[in-house]
PDB file of N, CA and C in Angstrom:
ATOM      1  N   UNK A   1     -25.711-103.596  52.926  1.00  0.00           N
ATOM      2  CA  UNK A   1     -26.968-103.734  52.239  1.00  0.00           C
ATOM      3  C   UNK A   1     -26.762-104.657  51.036  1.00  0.00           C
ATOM      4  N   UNK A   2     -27.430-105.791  50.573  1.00  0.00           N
ATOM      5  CA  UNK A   2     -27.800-106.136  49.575  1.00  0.00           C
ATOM      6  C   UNK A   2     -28.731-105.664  48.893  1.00  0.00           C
ATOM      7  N   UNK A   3     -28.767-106.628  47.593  1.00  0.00           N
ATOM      8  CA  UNK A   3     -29.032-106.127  46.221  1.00  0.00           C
ATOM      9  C   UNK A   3     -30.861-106.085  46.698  1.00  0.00           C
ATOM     10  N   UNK A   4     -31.460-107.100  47.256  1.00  0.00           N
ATOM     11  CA  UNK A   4     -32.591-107.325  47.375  1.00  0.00           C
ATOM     12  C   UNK A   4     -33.206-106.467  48.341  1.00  0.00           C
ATOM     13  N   UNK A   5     -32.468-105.573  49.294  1.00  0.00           N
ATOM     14  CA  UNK A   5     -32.389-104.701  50.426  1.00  0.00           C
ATOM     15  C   UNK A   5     -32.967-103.313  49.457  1.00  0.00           C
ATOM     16  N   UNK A   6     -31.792-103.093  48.623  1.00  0.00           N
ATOM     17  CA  UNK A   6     -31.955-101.946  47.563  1.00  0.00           C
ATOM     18  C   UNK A   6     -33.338-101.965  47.169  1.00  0.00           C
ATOM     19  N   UNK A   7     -33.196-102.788  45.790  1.00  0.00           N
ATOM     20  CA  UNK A   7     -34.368-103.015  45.181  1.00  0.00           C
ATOM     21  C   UNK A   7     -35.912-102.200  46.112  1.00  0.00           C
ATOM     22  N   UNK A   8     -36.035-103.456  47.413  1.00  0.00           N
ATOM     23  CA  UNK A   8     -36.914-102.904  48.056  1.00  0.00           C
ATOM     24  C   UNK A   8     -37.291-101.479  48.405  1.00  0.00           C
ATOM     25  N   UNK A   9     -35.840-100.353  48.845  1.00  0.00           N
ATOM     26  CA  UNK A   9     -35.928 -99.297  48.905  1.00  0.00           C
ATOM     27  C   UNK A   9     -36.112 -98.479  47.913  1.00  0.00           C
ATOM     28  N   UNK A  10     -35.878 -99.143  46.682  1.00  0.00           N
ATOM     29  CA  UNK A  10     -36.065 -98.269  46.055  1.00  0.00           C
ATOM     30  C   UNK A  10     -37.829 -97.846  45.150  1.00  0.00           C
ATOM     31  N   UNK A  11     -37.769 -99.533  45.046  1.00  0.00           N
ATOM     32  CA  UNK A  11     -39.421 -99.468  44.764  1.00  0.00           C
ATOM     33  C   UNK A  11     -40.487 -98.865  45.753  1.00  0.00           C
ATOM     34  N   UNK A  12     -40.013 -98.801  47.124  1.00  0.00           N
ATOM     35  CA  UNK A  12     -40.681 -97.695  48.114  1.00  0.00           C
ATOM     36  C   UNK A  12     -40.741 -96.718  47.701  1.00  0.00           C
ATOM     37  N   UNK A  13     -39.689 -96.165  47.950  1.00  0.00           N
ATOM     38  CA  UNK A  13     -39.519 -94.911  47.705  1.00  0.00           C
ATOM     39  C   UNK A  13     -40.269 -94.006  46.548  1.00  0.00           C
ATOM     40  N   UNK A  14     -40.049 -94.948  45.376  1.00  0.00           N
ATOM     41  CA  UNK A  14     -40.617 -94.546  43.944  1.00  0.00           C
ATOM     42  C   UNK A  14     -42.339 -94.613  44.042  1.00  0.00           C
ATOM     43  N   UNK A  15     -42.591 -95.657  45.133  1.00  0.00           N
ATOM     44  CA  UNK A  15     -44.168 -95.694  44.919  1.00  0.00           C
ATOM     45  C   UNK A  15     -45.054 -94.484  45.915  1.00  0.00           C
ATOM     46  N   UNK A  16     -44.328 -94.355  46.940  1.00  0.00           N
ATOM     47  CA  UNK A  16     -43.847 -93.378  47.458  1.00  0.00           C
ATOM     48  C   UNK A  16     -44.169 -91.831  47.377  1.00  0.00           C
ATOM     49  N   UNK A  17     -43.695 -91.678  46.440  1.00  0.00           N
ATOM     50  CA  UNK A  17     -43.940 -90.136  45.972  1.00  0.00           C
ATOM     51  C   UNK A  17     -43.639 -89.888  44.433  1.00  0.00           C
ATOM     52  N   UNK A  18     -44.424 -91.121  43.350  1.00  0.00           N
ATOM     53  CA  UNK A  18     -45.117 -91.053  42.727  1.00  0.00           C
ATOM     54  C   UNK A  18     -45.699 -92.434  42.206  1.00  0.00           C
ATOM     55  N   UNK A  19     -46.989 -91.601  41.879  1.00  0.00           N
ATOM     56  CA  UNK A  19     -48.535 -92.603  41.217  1.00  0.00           C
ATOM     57  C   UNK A  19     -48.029 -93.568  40.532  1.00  0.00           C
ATOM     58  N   UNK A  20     -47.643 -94.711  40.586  1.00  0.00           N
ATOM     59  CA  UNK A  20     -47.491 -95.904  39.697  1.00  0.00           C
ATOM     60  C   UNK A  20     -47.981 -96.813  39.554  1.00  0.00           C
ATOM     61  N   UNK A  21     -48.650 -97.290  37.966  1.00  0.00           N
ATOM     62  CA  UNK A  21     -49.280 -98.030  37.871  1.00  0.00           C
ATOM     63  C   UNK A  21     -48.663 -99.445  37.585  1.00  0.00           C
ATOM     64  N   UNK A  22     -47.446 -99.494  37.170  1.00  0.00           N
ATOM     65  CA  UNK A  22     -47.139-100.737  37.220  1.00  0.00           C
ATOM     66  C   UNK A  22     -45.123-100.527  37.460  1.00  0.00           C
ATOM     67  N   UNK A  23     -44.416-101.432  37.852  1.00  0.00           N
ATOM     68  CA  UNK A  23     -42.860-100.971  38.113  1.00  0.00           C
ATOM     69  C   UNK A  23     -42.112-102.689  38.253  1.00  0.00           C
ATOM     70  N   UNK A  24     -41.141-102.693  37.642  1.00  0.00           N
ATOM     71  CA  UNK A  24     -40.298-103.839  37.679  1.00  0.00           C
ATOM     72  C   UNK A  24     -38.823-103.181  37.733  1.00  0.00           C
ATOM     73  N   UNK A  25     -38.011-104.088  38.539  1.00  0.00           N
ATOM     74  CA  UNK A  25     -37.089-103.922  38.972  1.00  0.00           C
ATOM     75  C   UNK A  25     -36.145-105.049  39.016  1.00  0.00           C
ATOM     76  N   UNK A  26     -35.218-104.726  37.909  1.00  0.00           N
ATOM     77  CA  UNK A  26     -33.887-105.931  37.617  1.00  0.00           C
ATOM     78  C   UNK A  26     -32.551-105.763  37.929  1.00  0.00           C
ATOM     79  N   UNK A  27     -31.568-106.280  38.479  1.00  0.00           N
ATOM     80  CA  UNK A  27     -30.198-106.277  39.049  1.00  0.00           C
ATOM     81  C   UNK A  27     -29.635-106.667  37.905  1.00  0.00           C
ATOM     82  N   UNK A  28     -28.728-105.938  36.914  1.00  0.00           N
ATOM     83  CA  UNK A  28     -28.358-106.164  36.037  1.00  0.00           C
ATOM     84  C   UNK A  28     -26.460-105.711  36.281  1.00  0.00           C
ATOM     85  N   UNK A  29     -26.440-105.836  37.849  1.00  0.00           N
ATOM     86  CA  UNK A  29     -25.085-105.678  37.669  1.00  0.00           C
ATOM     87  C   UNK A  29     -24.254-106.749  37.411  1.00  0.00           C
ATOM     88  N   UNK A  30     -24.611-107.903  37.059  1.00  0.00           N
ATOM     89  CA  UNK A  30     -23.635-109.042  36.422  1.00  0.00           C
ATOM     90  C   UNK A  30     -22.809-108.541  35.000  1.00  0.00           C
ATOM     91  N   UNK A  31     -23.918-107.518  34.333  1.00  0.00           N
ATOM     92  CA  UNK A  31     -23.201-107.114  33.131  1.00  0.00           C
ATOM     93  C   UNK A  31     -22.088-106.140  33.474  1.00  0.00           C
ATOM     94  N   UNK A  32     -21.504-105.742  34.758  1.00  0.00           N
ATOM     95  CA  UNK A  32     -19.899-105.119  34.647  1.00  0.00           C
ATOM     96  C   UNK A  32     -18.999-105.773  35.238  1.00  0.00           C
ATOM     97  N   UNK A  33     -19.945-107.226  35.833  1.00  0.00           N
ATOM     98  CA  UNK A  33     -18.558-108.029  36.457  1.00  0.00           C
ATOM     99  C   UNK A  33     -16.950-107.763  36.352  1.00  0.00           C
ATOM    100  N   UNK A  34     -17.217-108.159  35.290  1.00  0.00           N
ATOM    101  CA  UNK A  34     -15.551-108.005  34.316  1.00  0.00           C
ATOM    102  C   UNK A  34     -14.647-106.576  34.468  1.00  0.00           C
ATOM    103  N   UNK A  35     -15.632-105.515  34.628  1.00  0.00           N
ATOM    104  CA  UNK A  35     -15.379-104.367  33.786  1.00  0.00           C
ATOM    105  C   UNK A  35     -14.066-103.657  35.000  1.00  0.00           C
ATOM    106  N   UNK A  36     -13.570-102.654  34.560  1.00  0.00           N
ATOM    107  CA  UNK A  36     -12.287-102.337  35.263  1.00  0.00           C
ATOM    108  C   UNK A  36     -13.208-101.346  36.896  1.00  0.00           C
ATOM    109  N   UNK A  37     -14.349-100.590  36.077  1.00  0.00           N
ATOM    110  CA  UNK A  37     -14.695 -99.508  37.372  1.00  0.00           C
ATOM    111  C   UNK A  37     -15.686-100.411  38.008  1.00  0.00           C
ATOM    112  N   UNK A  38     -16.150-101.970  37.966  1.00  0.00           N
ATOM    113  CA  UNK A  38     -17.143-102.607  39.068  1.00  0.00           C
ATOM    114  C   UNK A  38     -16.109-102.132  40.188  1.00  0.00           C
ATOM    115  N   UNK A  39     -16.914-102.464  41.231  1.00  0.00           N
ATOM    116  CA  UNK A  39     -16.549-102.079  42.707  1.00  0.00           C
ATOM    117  C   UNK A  39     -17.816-102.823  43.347  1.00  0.00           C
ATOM    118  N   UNK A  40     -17.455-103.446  44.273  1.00  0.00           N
ATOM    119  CA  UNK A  40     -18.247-103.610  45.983  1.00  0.00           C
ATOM    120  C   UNK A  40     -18.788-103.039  46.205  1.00  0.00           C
ATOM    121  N   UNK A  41     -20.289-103.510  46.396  1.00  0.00           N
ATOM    122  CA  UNK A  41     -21.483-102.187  46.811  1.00  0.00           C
ATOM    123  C   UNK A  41     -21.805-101.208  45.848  1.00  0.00           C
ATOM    124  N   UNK A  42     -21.205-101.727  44.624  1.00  0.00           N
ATOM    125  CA  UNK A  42     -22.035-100.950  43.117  1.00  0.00           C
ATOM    126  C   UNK A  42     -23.057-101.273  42.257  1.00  0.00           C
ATOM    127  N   UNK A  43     -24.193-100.949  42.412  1.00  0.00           N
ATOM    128  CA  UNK A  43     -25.191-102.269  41.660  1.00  0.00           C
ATOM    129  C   UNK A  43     -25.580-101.273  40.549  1.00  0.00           C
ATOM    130  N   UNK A  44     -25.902-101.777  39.269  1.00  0.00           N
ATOM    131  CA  UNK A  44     -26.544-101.440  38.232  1.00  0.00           C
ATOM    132  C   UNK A  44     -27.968-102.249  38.095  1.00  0.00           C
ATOM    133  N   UNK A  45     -28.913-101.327  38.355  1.00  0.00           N
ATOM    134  CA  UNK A  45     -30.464-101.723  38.354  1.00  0.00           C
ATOM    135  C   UNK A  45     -31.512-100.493  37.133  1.00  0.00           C
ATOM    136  N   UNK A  46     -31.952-101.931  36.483  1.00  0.00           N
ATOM    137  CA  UNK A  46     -32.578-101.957  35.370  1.00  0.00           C
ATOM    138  C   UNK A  46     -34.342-101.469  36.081  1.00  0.00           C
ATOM    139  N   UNK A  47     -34.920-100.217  35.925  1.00  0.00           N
ATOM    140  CA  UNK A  47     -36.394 -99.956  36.454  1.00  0.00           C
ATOM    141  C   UNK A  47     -37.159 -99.917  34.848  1.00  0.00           C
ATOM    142  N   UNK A  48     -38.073-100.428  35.012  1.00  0.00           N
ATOM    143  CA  UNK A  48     -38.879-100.085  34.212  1.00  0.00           C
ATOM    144  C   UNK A  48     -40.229 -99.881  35.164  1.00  0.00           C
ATOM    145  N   UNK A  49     -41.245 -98.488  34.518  1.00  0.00           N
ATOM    146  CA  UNK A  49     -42.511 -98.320  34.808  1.00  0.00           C
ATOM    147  C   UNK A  49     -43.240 -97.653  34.445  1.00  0.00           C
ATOM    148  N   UNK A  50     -44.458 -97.653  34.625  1.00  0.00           N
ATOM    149  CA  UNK A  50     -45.522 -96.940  34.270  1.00  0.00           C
ATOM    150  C   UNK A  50     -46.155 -95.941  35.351  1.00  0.00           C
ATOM    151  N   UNK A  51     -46.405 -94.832  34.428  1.00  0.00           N
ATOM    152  CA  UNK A  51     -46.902 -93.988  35.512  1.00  0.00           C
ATOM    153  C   UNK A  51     -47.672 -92.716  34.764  1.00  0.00           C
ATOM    154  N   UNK A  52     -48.906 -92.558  35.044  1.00  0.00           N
ATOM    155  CA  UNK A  52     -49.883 -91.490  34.025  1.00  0.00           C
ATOM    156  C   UNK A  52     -49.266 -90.288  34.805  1.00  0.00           C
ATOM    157  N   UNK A  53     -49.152 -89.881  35.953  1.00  0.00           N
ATOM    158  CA  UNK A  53     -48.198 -88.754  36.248  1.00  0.00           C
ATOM    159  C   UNK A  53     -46.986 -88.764  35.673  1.00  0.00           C
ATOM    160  N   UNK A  54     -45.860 -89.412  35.295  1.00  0.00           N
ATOM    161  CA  UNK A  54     -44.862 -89.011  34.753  1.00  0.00           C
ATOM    162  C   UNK A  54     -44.832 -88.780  33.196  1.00  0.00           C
ATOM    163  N   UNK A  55     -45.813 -89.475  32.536  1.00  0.00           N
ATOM    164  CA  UNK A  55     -46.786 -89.225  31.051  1.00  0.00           C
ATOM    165  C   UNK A  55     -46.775 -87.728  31.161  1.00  0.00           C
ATOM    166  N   UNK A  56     -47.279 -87.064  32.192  1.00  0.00           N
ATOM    167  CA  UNK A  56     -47.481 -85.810  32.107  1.00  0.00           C
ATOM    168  C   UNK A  56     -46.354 -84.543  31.983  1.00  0.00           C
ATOM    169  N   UNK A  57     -45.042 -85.692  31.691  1.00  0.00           N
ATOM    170  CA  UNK A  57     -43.925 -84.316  32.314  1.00  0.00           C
ATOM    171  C   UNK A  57     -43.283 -84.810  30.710  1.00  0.00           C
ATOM    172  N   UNK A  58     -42.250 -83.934  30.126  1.00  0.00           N
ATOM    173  CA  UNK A  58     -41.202 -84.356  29.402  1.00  0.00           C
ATOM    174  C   UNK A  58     -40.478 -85.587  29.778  1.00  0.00           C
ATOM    175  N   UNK A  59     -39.714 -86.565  29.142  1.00  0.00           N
ATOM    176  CA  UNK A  59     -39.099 -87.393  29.470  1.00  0.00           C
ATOM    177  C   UNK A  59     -37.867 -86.857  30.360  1.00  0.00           C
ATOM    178  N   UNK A  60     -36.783 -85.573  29.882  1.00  0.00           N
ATOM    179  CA  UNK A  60     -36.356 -85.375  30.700  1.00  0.00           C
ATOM    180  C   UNK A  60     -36.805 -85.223  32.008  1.00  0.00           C
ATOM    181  N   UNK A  61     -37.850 -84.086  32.489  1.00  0.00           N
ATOM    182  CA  UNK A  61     -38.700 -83.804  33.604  1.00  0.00           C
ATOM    183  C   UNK A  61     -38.802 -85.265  33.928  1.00  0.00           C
ATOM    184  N   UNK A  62     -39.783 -86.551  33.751  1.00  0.00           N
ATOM    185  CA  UNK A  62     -40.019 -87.456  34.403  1.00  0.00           C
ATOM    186  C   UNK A  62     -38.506 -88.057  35.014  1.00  0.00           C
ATOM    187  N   UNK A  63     -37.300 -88.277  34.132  1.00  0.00           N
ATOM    188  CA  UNK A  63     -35.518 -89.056  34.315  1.00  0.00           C
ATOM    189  C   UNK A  63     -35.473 -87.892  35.515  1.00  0.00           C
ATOM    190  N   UNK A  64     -35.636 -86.602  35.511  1.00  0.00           N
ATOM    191  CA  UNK A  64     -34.938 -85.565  36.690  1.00  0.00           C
ATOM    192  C   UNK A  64     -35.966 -86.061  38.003  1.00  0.00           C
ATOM    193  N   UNK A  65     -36.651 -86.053  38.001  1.00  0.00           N
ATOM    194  CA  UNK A  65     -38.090 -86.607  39.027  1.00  0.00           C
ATOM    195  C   UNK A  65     -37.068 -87.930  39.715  1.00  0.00           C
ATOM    196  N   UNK A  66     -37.416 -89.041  38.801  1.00  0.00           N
ATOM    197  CA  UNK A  66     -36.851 -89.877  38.864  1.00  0.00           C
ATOM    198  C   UNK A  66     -35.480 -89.952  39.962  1.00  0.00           C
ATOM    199  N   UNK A  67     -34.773 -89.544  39.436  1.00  0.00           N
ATOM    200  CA  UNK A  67     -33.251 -89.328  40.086  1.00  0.00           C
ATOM    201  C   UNK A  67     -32.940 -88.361  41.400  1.00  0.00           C
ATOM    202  N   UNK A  68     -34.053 -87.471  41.139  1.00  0.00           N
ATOM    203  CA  UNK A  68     -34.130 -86.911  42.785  1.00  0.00           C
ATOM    204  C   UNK A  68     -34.374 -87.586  43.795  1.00  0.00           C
ATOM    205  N   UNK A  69     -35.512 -88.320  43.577  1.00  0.00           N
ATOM    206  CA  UNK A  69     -35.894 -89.349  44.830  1.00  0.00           C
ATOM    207  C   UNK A  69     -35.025 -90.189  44.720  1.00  0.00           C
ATOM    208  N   UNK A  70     -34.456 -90.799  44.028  1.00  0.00           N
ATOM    209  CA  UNK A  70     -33.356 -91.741  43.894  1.00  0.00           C
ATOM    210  C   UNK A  70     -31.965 -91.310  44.140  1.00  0.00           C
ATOM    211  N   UNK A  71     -31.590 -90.265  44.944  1.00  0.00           N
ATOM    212  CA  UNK A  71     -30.439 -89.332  44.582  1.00  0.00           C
ATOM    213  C   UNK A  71     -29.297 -90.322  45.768  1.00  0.00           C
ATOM    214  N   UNK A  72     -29.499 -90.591  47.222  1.00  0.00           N
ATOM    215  CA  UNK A  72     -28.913 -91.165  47.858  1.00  0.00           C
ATOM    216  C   UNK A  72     -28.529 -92.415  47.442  1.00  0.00           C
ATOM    217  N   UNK A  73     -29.428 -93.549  47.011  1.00  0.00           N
ATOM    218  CA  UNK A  73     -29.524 -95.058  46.545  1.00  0.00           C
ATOM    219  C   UNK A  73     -28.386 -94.851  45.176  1.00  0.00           C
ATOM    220  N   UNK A  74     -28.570 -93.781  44.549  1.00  0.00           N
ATOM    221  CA  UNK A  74     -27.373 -93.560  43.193  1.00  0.00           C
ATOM    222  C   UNK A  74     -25.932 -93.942  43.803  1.00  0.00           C
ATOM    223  N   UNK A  75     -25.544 -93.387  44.971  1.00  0.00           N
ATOM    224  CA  UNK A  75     -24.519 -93.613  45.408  1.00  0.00           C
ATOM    225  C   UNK A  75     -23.959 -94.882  45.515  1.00  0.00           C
ATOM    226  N   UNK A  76     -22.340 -94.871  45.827  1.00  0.00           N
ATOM    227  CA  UNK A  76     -22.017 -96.175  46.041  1.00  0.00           C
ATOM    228  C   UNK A  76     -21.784 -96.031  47.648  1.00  0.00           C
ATOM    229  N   UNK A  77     -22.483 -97.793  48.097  1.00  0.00           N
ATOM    230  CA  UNK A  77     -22.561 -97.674  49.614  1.00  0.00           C
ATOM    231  C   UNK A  77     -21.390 -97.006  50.491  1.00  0.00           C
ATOM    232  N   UNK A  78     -19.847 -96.859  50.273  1.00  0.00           N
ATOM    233  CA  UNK A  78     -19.226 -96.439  50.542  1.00  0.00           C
ATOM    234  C   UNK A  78     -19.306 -94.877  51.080  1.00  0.00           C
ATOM    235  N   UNK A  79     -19.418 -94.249  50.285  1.00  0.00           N
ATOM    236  CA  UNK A  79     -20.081 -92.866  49.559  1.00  0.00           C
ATOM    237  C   UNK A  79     -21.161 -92.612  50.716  1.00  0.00           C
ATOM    238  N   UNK A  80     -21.967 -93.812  50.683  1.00  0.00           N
ATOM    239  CA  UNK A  80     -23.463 -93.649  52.116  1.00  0.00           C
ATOM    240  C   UNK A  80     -23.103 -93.879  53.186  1.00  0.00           C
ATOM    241  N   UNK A  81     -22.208 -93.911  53.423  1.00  0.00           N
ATOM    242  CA  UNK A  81     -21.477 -94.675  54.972  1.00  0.00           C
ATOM    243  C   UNK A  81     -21.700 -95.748  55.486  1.00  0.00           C
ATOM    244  N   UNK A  82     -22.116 -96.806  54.359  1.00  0.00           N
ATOM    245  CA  UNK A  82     -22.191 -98.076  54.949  1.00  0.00           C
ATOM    246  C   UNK A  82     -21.134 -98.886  53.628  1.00  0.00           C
ATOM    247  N   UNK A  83     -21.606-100.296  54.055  1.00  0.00           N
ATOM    248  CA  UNK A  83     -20.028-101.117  53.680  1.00  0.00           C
ATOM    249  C   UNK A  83     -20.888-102.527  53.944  1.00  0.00           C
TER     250      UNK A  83
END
């Protein structure tokens, strides 16, 4: 899977099973190039969005929301059984 593969799934997913009014989505894994734990098939992605349902929860509550539906894609592809 590529980065643009992701992205897509993930903005599904998020629109998905919840109300969003607006969502951007940035690949910001150039910033660990360098770093000792990058790895192959590790992407760091930058979401920003809006959403009057997640307005409605605590910030934690909305980040836990968040990360559930996102719980597989967190992984590194390895980890998902792909490569």
């Amino acid at each position: 899977m590529d980065i643009n593969e992701l992205i897509a799934i993930v903005k599904k997913k998020l629109t998905d099973q919840i109300r969003i009014d607006s969502i951007n989505i940035e690949d910001k894994s150039f910033l660990h190039k360098n770093h000792a734990g990058n790895q192959e098939g590790k992407f760091h992605l930058k979401i920003t969005l809006s959403s009057s349902e997640l307005k409605s929860l605590s910030r934690i509550e909305s980040n836990k929301k968040i990360y559930k539906i996102l719980d597989k894609e967190r992984m590194p592809l390895k980890q998902r059984g792909q490569s």
